[in-house]
C-alpha atoms as a PDB file:
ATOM      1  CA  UNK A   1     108.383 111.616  97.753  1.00  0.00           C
ATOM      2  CA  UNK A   2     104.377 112.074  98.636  1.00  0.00           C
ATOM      3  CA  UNK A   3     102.160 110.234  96.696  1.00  0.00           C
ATOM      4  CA  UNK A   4     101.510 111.777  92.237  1.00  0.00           C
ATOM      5  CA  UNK A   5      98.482 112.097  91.447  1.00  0.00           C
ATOM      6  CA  UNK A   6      99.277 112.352  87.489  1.00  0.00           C
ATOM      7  CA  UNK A   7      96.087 113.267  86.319  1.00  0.00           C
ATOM      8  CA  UNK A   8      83.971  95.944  98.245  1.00  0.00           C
ATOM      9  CA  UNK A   9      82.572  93.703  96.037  1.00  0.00           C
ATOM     10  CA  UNK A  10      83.806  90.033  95.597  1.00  0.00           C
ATOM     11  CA  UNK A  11      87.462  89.962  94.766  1.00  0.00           C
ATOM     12  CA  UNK A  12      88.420  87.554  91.506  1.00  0.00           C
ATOM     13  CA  UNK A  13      86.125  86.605  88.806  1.00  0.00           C
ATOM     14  CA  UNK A  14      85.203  86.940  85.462  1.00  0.00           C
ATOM     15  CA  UNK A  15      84.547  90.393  83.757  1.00  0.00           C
ATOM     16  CA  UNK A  16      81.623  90.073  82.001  1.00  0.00           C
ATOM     17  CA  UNK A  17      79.933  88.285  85.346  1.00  0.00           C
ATOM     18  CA  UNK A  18      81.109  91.504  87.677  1.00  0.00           C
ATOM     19  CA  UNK A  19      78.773  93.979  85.588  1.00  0.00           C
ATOM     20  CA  UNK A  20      81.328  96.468  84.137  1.00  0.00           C
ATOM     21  CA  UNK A  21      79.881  99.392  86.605  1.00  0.00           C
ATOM     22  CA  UNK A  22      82.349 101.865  86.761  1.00  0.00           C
ATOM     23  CA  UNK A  23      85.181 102.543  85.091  1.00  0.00           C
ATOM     24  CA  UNK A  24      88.236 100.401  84.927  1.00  0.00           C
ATOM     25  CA  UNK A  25      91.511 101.649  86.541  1.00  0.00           C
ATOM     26  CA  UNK A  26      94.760  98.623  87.276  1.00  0.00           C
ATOM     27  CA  UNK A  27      97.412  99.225  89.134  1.00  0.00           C
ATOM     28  CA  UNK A  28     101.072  97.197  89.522  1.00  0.00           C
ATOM     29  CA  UNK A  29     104.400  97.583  91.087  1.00  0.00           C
ATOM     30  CA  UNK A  30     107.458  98.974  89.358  1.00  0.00           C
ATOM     31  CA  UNK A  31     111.039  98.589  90.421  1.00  0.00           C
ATOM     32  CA  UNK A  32     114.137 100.915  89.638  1.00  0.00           C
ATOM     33  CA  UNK A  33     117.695  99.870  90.567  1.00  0.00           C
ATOM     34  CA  UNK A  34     119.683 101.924  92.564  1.00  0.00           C
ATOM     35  CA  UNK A  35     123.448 101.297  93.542  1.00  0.00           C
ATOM     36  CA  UNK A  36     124.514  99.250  96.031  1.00  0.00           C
ATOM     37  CA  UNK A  37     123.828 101.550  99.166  1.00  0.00           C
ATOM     38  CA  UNK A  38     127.046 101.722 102.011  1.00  0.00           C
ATOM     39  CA  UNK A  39     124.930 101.472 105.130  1.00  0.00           C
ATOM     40  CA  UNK A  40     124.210  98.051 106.016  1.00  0.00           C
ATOM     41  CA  UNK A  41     120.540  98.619 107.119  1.00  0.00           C
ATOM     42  CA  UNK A  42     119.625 100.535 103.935  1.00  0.00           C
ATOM     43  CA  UNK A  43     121.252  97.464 101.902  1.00  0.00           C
ATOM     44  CA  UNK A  44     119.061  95.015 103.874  1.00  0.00           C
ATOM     45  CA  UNK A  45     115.992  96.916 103.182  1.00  0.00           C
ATOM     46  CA  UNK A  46     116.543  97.954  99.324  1.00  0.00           C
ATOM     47  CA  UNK A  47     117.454  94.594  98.307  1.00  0.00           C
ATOM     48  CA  UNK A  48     115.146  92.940  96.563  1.00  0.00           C
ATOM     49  CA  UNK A  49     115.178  89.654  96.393  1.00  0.00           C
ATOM     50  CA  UNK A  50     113.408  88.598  93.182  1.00  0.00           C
ATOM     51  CA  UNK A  51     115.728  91.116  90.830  1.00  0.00           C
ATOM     52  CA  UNK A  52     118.584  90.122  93.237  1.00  0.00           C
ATOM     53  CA  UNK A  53     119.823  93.548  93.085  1.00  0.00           C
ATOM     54  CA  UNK A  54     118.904  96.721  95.555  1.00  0.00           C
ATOM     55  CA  UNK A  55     115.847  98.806  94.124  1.00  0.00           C
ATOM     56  CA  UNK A  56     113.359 101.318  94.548  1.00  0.00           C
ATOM     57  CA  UNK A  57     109.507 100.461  94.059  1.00  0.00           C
ATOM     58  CA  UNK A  58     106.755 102.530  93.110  1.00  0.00           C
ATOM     59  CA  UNK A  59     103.136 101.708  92.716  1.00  0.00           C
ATOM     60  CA  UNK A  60     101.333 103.379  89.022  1.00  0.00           C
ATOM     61  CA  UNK A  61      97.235 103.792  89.036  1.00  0.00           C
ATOM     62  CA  UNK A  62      96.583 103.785  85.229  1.00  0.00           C
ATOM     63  CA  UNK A  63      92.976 104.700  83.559  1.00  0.00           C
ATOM     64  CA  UNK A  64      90.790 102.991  81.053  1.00  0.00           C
ATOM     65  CA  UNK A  65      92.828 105.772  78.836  1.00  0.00           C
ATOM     66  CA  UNK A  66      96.269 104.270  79.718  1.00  0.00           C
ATOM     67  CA  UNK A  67      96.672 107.465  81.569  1.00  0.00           C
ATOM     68  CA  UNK A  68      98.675 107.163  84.826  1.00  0.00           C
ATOM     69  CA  UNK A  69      96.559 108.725  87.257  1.00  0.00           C
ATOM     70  CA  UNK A  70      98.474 108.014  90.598  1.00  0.00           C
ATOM     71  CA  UNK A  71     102.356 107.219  91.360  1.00  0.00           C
ATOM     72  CA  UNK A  72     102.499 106.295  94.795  1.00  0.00           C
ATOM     73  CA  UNK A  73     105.456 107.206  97.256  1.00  0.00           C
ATOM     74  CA  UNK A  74     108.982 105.295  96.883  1.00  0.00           C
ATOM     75  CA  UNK A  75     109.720 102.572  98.759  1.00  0.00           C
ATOM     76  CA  UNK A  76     112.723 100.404  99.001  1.00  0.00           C
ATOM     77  CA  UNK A  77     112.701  96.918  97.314  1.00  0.00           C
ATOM     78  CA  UNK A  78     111.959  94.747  99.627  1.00  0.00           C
ATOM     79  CA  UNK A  79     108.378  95.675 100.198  1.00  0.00           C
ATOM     80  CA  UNK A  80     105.886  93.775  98.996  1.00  0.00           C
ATOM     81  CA  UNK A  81     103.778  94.869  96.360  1.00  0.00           C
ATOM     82  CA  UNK A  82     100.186  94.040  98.308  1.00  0.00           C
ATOM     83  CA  UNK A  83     102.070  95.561 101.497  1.00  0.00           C
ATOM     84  CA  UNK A  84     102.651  98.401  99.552  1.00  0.00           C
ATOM     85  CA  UNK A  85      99.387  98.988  97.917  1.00  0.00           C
ATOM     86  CA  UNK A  86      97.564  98.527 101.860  1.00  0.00           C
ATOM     87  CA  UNK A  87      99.322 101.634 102.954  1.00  0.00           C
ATOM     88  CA  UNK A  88      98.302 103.949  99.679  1.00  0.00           C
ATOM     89  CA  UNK A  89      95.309 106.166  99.584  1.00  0.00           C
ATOM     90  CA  UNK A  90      94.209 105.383  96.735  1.00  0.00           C
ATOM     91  CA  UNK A  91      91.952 108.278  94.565  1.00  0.00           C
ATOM     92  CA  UNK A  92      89.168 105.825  92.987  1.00  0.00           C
ATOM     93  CA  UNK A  93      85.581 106.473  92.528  1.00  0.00           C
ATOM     94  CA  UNK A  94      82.978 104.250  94.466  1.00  0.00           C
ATOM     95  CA  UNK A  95      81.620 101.514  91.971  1.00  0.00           C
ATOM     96  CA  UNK A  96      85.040 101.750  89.652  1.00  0.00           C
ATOM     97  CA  UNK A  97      86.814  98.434  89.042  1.00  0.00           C
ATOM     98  CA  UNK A  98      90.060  97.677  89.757  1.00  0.00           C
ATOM     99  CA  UNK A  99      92.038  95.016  87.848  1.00  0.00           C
ATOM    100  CA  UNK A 100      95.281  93.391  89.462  1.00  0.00           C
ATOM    101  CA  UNK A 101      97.408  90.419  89.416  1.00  0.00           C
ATOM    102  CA  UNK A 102      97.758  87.571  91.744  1.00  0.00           C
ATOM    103  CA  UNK A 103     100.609  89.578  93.707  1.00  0.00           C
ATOM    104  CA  UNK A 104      97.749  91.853  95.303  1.00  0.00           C
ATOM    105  CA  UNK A 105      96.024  88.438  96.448  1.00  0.00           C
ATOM    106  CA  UNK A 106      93.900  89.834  99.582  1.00  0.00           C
ATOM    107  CA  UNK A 107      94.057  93.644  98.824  1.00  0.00           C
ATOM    108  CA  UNK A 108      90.252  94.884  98.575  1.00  0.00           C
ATOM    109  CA  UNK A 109      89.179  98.601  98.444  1.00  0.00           C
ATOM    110  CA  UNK A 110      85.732  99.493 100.011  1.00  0.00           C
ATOM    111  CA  UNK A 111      83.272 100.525  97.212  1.00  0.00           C
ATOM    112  CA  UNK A 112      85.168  98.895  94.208  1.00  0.00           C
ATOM    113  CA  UNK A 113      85.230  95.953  92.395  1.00  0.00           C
ATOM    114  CA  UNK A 114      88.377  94.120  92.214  1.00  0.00           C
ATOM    115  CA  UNK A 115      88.793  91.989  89.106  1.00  0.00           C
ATOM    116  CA  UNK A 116      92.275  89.522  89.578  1.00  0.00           C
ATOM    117  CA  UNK A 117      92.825  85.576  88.284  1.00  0.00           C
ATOM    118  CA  UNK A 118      91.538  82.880  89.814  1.00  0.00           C
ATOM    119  CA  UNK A 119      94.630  80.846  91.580  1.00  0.00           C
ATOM    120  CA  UNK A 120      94.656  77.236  91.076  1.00  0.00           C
ATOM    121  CA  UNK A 121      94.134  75.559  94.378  1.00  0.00           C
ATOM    122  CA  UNK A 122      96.582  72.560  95.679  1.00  0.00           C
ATOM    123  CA  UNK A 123      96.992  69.709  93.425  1.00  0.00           C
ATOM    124  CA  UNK A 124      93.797  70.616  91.523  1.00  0.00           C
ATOM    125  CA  UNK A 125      92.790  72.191  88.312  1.00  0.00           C
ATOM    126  CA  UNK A 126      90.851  75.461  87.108  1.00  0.00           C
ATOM    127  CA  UNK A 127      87.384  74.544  85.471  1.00  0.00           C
ATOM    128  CA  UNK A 128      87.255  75.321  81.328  1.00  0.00           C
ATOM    129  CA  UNK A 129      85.413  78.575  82.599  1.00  0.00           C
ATOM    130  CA  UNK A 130      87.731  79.939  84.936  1.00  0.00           C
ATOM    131  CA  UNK A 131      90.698  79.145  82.457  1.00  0.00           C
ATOM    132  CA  UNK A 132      88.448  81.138  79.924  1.00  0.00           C
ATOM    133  CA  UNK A 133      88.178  84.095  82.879  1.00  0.00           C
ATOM    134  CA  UNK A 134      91.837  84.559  83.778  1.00  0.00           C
ATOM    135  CA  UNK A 135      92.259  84.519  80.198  1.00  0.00           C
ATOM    136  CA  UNK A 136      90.207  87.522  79.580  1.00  0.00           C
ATOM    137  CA  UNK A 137      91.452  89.435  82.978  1.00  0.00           C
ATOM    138  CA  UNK A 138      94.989  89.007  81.419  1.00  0.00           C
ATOM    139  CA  UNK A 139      94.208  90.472  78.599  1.00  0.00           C
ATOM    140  CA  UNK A 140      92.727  93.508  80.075  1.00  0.00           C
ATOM    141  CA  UNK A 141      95.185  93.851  82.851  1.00  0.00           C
ATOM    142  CA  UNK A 142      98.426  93.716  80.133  1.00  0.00           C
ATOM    143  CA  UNK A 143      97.776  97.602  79.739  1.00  0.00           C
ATOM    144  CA  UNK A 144      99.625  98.276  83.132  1.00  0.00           C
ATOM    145  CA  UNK A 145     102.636  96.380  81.471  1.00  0.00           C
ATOM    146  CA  UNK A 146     102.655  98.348  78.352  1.00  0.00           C
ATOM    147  CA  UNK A 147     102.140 101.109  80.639  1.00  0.00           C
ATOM    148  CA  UNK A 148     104.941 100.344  82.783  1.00  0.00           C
ATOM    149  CA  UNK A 149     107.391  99.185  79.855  1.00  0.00           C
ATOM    150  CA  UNK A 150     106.442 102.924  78.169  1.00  0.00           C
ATOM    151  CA  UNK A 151     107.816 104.746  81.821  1.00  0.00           C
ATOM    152  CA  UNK A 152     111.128 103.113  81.255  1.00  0.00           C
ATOM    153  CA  UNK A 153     111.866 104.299  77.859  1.00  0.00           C
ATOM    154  CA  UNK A 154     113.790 106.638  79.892  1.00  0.00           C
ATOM    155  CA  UNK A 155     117.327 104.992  80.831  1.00  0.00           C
ATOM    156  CA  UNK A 156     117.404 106.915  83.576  1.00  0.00           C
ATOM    157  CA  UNK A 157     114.664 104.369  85.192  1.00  0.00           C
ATOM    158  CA  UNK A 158     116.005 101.395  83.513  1.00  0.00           C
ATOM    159  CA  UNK A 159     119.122 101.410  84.254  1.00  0.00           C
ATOM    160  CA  UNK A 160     121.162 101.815  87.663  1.00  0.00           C
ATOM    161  CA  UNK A 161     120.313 106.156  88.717  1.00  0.00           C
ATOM    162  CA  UNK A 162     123.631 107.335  89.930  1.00  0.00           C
ATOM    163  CA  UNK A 163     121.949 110.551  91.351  1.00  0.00           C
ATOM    164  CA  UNK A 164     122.170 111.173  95.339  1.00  0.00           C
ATOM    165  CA  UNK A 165     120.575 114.257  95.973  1.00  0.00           C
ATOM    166  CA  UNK A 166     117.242 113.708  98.424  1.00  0.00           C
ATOM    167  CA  UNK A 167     114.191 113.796  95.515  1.00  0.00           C
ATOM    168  CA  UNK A 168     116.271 113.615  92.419  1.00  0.00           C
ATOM    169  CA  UNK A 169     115.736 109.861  92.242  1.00  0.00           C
ATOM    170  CA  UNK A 170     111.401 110.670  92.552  1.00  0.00           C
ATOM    171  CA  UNK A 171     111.494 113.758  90.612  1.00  0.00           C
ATOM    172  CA  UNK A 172     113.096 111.227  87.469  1.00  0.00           C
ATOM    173  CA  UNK A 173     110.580 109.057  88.242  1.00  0.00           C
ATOM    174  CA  UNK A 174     108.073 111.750  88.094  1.00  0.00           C
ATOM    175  CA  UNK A 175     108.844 112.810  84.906  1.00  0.00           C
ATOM    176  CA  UNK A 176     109.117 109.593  83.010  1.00  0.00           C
ATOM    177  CA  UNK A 177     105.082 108.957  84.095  1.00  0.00           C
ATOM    178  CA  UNK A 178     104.674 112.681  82.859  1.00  0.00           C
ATOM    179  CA  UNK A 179     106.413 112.096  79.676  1.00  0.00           C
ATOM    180  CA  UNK A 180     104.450 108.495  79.064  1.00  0.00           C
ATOM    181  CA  UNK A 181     101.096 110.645  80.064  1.00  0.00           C
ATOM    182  CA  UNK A 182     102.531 112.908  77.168  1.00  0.00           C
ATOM    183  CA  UNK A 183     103.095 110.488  74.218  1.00  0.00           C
ATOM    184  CA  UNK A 184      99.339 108.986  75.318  1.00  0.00           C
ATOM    185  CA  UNK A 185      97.875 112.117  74.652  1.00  0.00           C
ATOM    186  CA  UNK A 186      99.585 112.881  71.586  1.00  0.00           C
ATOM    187  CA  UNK A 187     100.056 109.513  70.127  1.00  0.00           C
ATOM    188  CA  UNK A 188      96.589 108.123  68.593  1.00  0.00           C
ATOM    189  CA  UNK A 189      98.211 104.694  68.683  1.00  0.00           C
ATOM    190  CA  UNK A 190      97.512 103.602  72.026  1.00  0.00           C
ATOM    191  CA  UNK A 191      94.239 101.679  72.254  1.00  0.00           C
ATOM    192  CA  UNK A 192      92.062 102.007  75.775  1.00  0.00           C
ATOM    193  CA  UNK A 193      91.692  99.251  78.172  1.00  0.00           C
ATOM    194  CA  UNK A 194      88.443  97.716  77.961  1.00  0.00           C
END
């Protein structure tokens, strides 16, 4: 499947201190299971190790609307998430922010702010402040979740696709985001990211 779309400055830190300039987009990882594939190389490379089952990842772009604005191609489970994310083009406007979690650690986009936790160093501990910062960057950046929980209202995605045909597995995929952009649009519920 190609990449959906549905519709530089220091990486970490506390919102309020990285002058909300553009608009805030977030982005995450999302992971379908598939079954157990019969070639031994494709088993290798959709296994994912942290849902110790074989899976198919996706990366979701979501606005300050809770829109999802990008799905990016499918790749097997093993890829990392940050690995991933370096080989999308991603469609975001210069000065927009960009909030992640500590997964991405490293990925930077030229021309946007990247807002993601502060990770405790080596046997020491986070200041008061920077407790106080991930705090508020977590509470921004739980949108994607919502976001990502709202895709998989469809079993389909949830549970194990037993569909073989080249695109079917994308084009489900492609409709839950389509149906989640729906029930944003039409459901006066869901509450923007700030």
């Amino acid at each position: 499947m190609g990449a959906s779309s549905l519709g530089g400055d220091p990486v970490g830190g506390c919102p309020s201190c990285s002058a909300r300039s553009g608009p805030p987009f977030c982005h995450d990882g999302t992971e379908r299971p598939i079954p157990r594939p019969t070639d031994a190389a494709e088993q290798k490379t959709c296994y994912s190790g942290k849902k110790k089952r074989h899976m198919l990842k996706n990366l979701l772009l979501i606005n300050a609307t809770l829109r999802i604005v990008f799905l990016s191609e499918t790749a097997p489970g093993s890829v990392h998430d940050k690995r991933l994310a370096d080989t999308t083009p991603y469609p975001l406007p210069v000065g927009g922010q960009l909030l992640q979690d500590l997964g991405f650690q490293g990925f930077t986009l030229e021309g946007v702010a990247i807002l993601q936790p502060m990770k405790k160093p080596r046997g020491h501990v986070l200041t008061p402040q920077q407790q106080e910062d991930n705090r508020e960057i977590a509470r921004r950046r739980v949108r994607i979740e919502h976001v990502n929980s709202s895709v998989k209202r469809c079993r389909m995605l949830k549970e194990t696709i037993r569909m073989w045909k080249d695109g079917m597995r994308d084009m489900v995929m492609e409709i839950g985001c389509a149906l989640h952009n729906l029930r944003v649009r039409v459901t006066p519920s869901w509450t923007p990211m700030v």
